[in-house]
PDB file of N, CA and C in Angstrom:
ATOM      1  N   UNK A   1     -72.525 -30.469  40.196  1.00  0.00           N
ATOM      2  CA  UNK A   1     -71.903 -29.203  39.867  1.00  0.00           C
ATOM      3  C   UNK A   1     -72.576 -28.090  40.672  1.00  0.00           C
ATOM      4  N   UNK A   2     -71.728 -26.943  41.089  1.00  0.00           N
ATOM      5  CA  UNK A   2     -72.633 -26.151  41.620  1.00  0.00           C
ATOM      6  C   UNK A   2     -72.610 -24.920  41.203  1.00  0.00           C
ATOM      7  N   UNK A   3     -72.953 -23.943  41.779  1.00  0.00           N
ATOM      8  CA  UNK A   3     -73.494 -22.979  41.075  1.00  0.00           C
ATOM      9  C   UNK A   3     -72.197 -22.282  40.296  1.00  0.00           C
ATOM     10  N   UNK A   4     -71.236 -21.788  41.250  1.00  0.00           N
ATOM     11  CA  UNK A   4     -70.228 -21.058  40.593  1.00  0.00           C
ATOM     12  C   UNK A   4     -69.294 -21.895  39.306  1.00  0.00           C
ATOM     13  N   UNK A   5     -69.578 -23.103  39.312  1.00  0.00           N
ATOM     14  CA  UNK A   5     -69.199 -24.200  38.058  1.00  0.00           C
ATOM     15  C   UNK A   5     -69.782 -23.746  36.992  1.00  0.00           C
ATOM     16  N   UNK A   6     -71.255 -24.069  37.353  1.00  0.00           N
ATOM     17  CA  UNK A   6     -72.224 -23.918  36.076  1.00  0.00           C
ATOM     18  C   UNK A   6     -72.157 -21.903  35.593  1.00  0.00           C
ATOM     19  N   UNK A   7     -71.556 -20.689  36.415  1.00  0.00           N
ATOM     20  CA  UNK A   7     -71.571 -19.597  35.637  1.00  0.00           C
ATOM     21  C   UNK A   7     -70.405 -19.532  35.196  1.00  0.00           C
ATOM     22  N   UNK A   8     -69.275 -20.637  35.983  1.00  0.00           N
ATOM     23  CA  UNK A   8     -68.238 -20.107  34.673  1.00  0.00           C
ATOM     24  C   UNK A   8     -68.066 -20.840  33.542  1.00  0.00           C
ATOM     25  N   UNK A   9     -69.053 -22.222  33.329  1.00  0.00           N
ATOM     26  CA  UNK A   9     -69.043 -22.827  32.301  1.00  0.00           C
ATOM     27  C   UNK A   9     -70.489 -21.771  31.278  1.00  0.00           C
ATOM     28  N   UNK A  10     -70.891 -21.426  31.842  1.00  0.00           N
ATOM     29  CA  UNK A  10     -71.897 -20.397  31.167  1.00  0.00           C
ATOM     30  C   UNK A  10     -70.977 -18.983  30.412  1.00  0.00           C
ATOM     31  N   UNK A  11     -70.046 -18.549  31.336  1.00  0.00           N
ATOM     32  CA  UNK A  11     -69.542 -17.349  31.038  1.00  0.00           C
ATOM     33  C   UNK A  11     -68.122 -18.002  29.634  1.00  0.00           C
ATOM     34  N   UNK A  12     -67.611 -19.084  29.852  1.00  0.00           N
ATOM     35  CA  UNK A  12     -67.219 -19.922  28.719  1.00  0.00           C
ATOM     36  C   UNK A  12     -67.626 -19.843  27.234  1.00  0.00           C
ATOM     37  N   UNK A  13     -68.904 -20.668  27.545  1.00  0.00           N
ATOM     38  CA  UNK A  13     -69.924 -21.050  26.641  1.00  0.00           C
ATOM     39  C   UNK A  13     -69.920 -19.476  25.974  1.00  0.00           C
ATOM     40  N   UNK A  14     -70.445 -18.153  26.703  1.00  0.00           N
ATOM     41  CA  UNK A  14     -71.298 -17.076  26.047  1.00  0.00           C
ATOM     42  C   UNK A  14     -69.722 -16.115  25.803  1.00  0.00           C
ATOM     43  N   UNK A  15     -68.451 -16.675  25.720  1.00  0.00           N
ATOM     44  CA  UNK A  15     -67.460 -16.216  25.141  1.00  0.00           C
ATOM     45  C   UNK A  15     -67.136 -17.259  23.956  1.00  0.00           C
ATOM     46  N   UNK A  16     -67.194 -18.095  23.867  1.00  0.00           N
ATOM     47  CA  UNK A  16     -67.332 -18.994  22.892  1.00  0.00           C
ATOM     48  C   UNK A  16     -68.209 -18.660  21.540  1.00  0.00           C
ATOM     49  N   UNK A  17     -69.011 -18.093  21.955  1.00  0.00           N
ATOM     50  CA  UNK A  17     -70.876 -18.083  21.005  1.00  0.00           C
ATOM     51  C   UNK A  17     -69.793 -16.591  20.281  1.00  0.00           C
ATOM     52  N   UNK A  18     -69.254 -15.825  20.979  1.00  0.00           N
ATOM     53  CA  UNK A  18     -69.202 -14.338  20.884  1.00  0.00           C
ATOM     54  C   UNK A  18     -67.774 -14.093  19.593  1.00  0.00           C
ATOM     55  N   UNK A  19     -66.659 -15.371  20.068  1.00  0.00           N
ATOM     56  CA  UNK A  19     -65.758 -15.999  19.022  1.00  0.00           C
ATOM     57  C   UNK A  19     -66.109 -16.339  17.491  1.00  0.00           C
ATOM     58  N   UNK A  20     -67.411 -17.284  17.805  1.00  0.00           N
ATOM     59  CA  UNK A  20     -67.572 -18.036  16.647  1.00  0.00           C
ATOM     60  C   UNK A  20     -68.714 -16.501  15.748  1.00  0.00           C
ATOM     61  N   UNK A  21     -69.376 -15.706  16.760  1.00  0.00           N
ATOM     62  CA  UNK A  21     -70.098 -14.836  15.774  1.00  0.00           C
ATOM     63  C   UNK A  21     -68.747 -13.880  15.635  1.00  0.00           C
ATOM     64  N   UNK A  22     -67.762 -13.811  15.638  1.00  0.00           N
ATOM     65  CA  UNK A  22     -66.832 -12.546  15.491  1.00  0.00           C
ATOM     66  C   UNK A  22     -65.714 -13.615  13.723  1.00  0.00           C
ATOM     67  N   UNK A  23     -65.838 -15.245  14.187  1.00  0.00           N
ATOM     68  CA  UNK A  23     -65.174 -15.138  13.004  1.00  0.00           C
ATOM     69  C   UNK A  23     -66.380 -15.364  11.833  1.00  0.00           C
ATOM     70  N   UNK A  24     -67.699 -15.675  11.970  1.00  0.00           N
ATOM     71  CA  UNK A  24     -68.190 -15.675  10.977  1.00  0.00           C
ATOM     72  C   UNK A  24     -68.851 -14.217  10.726  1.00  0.00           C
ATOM     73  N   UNK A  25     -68.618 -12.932  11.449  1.00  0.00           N
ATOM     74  CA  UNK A  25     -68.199 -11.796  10.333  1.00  0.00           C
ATOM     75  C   UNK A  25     -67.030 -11.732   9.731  1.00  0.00           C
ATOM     76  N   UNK A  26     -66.077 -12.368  10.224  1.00  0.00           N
ATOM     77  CA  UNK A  26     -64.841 -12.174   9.457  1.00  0.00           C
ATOM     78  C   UNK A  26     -65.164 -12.989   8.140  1.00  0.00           C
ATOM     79  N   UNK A  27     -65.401 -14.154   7.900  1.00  0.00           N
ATOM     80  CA  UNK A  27     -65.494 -14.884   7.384  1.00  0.00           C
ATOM     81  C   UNK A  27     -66.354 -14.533   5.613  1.00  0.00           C
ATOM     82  N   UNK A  28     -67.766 -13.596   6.229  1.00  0.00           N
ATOM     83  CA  UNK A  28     -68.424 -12.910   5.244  1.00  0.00           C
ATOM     84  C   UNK A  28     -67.725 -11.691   5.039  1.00  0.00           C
ATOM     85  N   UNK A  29     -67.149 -10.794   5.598  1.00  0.00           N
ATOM     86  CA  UNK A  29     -66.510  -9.784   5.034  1.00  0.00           C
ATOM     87  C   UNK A  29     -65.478 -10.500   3.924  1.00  0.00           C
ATOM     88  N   UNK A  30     -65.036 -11.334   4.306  1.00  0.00           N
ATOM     89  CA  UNK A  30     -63.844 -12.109   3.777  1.00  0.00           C
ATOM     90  C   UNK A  30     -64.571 -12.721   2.051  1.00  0.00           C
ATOM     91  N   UNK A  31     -65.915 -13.222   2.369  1.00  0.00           N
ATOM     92  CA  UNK A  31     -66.651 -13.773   1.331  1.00  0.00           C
ATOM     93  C   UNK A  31     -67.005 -12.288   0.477  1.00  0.00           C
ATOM     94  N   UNK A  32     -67.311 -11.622   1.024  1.00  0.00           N
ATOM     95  CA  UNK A  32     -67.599 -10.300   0.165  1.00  0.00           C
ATOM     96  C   UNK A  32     -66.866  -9.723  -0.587  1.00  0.00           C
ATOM     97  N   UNK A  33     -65.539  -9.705   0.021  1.00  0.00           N
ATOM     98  CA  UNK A  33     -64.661  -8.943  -0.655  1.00  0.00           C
ATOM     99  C   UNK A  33     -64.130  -9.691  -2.149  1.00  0.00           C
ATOM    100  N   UNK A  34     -63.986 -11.158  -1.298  1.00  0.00           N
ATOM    101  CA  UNK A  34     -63.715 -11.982  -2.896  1.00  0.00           C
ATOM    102  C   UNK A  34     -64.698 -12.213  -3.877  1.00  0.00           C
ATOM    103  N   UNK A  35     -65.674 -11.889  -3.671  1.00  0.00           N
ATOM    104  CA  UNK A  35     -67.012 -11.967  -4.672  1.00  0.00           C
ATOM    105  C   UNK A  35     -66.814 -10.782  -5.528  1.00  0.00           C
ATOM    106  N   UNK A  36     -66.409  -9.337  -4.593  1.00  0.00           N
ATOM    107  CA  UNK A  36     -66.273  -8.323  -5.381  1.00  0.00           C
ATOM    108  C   UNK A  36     -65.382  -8.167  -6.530  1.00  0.00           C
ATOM    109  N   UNK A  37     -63.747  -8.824  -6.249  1.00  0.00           N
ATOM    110  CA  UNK A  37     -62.969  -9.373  -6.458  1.00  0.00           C
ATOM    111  C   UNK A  37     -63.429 -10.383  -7.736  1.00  0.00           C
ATOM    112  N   UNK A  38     -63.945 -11.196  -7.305  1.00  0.00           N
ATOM    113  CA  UNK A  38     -64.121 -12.065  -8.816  1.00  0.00           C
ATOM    114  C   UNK A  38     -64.900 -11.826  -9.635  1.00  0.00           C
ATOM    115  N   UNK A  39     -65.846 -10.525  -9.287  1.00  0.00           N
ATOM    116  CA  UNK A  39     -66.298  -9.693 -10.242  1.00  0.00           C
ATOM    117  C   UNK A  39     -65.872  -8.912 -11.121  1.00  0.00           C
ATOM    118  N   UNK A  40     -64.492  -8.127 -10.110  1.00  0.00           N
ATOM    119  CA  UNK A  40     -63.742  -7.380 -11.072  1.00  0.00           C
ATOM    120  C   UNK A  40     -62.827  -8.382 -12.216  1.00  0.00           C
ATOM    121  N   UNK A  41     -62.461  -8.996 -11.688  1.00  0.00           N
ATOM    122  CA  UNK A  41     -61.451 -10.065 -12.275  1.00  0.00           C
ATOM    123  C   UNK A  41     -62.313 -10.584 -13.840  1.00  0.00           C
ATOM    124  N   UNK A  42     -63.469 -11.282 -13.625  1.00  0.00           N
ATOM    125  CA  UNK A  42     -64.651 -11.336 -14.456  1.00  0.00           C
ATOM    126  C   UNK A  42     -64.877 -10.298 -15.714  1.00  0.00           C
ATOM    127  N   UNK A  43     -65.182  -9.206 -14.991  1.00  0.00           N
ATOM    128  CA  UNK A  43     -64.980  -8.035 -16.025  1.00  0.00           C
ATOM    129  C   UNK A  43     -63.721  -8.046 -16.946  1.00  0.00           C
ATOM    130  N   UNK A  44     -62.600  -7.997 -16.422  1.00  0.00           N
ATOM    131  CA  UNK A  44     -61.214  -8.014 -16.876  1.00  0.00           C
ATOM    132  C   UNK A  44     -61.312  -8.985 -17.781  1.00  0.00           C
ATOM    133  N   UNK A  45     -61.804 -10.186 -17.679  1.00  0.00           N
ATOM    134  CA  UNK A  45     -61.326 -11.174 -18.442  1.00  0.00           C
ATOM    135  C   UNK A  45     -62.576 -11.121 -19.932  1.00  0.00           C
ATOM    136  N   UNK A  46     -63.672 -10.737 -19.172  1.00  0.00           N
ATOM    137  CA  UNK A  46     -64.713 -10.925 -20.002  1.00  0.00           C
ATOM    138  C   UNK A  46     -64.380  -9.643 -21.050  1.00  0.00           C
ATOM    139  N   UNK A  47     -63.752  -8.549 -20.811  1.00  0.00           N
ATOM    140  CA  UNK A  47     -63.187  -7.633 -21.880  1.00  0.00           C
ATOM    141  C   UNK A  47     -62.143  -8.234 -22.335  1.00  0.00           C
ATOM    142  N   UNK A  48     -61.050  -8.804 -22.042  1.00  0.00           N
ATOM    143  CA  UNK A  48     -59.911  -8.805 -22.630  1.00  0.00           C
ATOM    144  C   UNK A  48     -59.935  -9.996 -23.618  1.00  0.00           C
ATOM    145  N   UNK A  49     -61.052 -10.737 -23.472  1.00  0.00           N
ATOM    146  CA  UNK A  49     -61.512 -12.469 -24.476  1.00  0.00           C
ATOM    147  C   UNK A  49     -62.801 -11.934 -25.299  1.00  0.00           C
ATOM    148  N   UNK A  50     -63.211 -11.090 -24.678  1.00  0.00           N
ATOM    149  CA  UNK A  50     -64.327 -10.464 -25.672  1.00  0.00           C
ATOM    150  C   UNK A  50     -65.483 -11.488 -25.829  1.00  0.00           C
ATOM    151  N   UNK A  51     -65.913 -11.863 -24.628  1.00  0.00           N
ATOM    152  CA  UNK A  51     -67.031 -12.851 -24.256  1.00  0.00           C
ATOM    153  C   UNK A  51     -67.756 -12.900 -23.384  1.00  0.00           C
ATOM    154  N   UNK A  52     -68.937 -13.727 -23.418  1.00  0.00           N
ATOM    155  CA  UNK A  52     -70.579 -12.713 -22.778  1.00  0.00           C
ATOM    156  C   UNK A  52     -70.018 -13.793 -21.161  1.00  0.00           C
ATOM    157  N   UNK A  53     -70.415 -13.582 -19.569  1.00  0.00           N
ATOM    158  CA  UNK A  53     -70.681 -14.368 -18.836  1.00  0.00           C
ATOM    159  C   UNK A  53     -71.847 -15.619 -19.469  1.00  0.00           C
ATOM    160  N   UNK A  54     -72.726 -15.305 -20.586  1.00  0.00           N
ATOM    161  CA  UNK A  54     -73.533 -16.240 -20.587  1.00  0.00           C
ATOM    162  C   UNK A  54     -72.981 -17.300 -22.003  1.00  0.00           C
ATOM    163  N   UNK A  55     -72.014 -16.938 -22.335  1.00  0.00           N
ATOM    164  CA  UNK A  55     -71.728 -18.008 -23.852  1.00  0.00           C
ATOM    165  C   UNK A  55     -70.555 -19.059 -23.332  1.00  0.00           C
ATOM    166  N   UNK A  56     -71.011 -19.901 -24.800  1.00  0.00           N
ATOM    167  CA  UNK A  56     -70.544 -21.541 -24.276  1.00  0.00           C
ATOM    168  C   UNK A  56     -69.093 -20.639 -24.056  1.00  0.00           C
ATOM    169  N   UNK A  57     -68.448 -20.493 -24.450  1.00  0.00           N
ATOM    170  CA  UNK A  57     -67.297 -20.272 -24.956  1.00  0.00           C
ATOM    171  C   UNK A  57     -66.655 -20.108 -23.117  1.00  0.00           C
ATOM    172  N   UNK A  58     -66.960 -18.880 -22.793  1.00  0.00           N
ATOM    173  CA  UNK A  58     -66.698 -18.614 -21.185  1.00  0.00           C
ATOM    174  C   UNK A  58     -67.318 -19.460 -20.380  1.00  0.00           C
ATOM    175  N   UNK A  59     -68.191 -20.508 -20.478  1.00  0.00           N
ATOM    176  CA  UNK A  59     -68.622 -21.648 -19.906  1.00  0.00           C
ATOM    177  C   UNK A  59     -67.806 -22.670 -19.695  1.00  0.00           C
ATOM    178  N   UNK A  60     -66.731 -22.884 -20.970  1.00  0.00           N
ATOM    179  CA  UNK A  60     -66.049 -23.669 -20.955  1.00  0.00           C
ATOM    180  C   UNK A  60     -64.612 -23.443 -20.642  1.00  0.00           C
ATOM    181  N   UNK A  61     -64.508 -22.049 -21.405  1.00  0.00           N
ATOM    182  CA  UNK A  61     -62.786 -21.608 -20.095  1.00  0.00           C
ATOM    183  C   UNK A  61     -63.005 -21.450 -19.209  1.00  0.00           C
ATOM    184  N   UNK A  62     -63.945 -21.085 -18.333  1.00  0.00           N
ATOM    185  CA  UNK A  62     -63.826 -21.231 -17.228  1.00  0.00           C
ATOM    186  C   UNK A  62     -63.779 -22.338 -16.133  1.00  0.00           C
ATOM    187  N   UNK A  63     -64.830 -23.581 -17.128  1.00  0.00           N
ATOM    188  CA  UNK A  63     -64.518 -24.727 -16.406  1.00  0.00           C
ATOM    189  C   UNK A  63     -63.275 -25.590 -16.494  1.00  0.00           C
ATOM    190  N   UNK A  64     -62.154 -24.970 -17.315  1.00  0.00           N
ATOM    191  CA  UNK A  64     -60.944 -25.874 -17.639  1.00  0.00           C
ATOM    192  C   UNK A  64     -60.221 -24.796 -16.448  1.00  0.00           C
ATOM    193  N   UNK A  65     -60.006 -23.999 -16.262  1.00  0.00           N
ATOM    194  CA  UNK A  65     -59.285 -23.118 -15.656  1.00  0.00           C
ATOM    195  C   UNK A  65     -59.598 -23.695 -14.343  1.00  0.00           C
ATOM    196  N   UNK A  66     -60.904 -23.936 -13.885  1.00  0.00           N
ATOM    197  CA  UNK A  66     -61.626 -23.885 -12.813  1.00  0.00           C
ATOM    198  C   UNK A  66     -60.993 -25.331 -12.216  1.00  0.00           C
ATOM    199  N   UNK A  67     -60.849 -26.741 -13.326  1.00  0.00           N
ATOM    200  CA  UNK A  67     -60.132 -27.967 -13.250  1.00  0.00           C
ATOM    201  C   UNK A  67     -58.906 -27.708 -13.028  1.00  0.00           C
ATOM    202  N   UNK A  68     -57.585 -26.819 -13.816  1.00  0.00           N
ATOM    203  CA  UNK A  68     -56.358 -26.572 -13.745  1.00  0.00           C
ATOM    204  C   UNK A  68     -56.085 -26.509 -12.065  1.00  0.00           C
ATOM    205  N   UNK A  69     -57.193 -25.207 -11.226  1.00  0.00           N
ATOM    206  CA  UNK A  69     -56.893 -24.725 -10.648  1.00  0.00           C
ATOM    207  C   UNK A  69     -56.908 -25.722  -9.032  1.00  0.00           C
ATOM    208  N   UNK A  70     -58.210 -26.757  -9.020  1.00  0.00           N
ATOM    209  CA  UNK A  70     -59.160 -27.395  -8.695  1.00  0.00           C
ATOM    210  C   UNK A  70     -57.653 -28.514  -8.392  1.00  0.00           C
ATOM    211  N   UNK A  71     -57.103 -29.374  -9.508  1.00  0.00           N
ATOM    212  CA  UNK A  71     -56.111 -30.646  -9.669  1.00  0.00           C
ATOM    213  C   UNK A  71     -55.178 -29.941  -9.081  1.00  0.00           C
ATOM    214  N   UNK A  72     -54.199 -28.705  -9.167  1.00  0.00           N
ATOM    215  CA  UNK A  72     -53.102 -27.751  -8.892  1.00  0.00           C
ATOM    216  C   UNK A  72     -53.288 -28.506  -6.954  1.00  0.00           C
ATOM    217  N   UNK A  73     -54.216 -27.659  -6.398  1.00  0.00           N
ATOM    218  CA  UNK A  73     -54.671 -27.118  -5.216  1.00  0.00           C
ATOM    219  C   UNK A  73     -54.013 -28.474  -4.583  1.00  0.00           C
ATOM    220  N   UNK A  74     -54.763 -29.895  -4.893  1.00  0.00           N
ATOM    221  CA  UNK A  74     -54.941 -30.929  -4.909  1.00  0.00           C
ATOM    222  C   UNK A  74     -54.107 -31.388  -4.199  1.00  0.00           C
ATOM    223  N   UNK A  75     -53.351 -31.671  -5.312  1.00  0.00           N
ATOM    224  CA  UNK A  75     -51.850 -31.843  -5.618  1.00  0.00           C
ATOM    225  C   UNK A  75     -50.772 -30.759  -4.953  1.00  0.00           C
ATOM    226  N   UNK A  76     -50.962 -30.023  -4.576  1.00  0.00           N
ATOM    227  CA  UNK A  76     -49.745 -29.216  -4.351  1.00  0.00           C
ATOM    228  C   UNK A  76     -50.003 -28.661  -2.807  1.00  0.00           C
ATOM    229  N   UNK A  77     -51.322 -28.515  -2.293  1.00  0.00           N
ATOM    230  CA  UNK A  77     -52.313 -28.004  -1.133  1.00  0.00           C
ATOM    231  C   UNK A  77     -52.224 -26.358  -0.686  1.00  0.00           C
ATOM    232  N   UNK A  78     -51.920 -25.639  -2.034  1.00  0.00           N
ATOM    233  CA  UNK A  78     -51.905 -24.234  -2.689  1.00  0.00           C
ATOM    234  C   UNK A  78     -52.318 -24.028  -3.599  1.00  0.00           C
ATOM    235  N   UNK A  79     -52.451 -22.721  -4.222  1.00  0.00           N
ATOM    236  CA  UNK A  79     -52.108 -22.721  -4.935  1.00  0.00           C
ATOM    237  C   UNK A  79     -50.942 -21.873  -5.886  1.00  0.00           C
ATOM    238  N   UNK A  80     -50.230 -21.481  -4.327  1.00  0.00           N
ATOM    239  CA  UNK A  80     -48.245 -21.255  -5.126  1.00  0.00           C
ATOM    240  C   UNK A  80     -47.848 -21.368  -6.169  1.00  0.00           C
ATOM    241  N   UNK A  81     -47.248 -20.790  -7.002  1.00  0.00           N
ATOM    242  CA  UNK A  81     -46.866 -21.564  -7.929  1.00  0.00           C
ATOM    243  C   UNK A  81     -47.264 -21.276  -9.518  1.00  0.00           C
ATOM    244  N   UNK A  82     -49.033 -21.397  -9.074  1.00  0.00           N
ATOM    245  CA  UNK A  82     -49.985 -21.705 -10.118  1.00  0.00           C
ATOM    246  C   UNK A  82     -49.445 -20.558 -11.100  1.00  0.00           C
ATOM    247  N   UNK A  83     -49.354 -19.659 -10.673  1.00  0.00           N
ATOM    248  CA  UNK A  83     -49.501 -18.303 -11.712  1.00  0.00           C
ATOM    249  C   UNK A  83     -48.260 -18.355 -12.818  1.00  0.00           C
ATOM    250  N   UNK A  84     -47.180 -18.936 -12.020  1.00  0.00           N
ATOM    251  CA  UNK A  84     -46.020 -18.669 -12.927  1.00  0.00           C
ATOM    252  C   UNK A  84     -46.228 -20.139 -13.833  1.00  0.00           C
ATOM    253  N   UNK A  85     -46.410 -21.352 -13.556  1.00  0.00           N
ATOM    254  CA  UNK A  85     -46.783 -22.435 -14.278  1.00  0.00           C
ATOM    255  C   UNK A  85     -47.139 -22.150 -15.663  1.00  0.00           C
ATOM    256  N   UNK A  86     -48.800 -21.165 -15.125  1.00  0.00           N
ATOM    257  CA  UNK A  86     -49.541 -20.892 -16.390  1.00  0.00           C
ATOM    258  C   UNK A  86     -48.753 -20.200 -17.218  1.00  0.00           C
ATOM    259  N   UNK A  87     -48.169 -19.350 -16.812  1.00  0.00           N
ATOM    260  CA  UNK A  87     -46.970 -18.347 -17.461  1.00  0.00           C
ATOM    261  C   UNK A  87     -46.065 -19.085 -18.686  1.00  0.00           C
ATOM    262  N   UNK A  88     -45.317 -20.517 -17.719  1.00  0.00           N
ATOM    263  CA  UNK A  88     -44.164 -21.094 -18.438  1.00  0.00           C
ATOM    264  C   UNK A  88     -45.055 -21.724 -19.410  1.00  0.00           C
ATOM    265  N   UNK A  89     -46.426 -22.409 -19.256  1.00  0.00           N
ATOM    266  CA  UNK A  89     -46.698 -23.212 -20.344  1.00  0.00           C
ATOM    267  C   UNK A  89     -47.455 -22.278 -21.213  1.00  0.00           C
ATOM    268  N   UNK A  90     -47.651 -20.709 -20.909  1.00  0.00           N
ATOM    269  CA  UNK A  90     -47.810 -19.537 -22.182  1.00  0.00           C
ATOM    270  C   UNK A  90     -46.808 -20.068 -23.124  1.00  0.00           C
ATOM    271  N   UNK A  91     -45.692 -19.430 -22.252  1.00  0.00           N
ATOM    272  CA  UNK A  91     -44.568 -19.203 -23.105  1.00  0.00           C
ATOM    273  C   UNK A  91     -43.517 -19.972 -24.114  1.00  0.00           C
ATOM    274  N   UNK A  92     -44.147 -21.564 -23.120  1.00  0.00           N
ATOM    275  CA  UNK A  92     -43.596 -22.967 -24.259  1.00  0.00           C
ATOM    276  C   UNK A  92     -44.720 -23.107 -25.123  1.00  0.00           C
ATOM    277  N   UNK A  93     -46.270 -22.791 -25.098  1.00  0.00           N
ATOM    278  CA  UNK A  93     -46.780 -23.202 -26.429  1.00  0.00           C
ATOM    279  C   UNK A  93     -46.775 -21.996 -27.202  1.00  0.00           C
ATOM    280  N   UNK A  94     -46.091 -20.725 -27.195  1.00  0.00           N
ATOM    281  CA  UNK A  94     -45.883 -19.617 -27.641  1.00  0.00           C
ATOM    282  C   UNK A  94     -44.320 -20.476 -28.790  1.00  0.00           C
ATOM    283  N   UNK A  95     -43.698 -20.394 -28.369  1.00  0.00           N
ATOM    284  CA  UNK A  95     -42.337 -20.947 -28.552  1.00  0.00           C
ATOM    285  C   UNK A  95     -42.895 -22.143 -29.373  1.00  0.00           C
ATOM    286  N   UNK A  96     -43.541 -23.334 -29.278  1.00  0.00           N
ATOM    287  CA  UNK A  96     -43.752 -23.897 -30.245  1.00  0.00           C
ATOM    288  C   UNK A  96     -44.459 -23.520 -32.036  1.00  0.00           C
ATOM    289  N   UNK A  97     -45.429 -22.847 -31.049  1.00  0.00           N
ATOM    290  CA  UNK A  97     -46.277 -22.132 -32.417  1.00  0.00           C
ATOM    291  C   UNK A  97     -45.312 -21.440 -33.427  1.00  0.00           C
ATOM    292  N   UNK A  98     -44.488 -21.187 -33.098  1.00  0.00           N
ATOM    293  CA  UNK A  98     -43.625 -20.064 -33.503  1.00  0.00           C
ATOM    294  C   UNK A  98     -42.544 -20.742 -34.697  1.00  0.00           C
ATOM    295  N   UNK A  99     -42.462 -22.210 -34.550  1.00  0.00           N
ATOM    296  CA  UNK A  99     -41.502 -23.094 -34.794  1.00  0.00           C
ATOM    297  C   UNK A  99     -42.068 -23.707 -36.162  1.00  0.00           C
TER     298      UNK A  99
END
């Protein structure tokens, strides 16, 4: 190889390096924002169930939710869908209770 090979496989390479550091800021901005995000969300939920982040109780909805969401993804390779699902099976064990 000679020289002008090896600077444009260099000038490659040091556009390459410059890609991968441009998407892993994207990547942490991206991580940040959803952290902030599932903080707020957190709050929301942790007022509206009236439960500590540290009790069994939110330990354990969260890990069934966390499975719902986890099998959904899986199975479906989204998660599309999910929100109105949870919705219909509100509203059919609403409708049963009721009966």
């Amino acid at each position: 190889m000679d020289q002008a090979e090896l600077d444009k496989k260099e000038q490659t390479l040091a556009k390459m390096e410059k890609d991968i550091q441009s998407k892993c800021a994207e990547l942490d901005n991206r991580e940040n924002s959803l952290k902030a995000e599932y903080d707020k969300k957190f709050e929301e939920i942790e007022k509206s169930l009236s439960i500590s982040k540290d009790g069994d109780l939110f330990g354990r909805f969260y890990s069934l939710v966390n499975e719902i969401y986890t099998l959904w993804v899986a199975s479906k390779g989204s998660d599309e869908g999910l929100e109105e699902s949870f919705q219909q099976i509100l509203t059919a064990r609403k409708s049963i209770q009721k009966d």
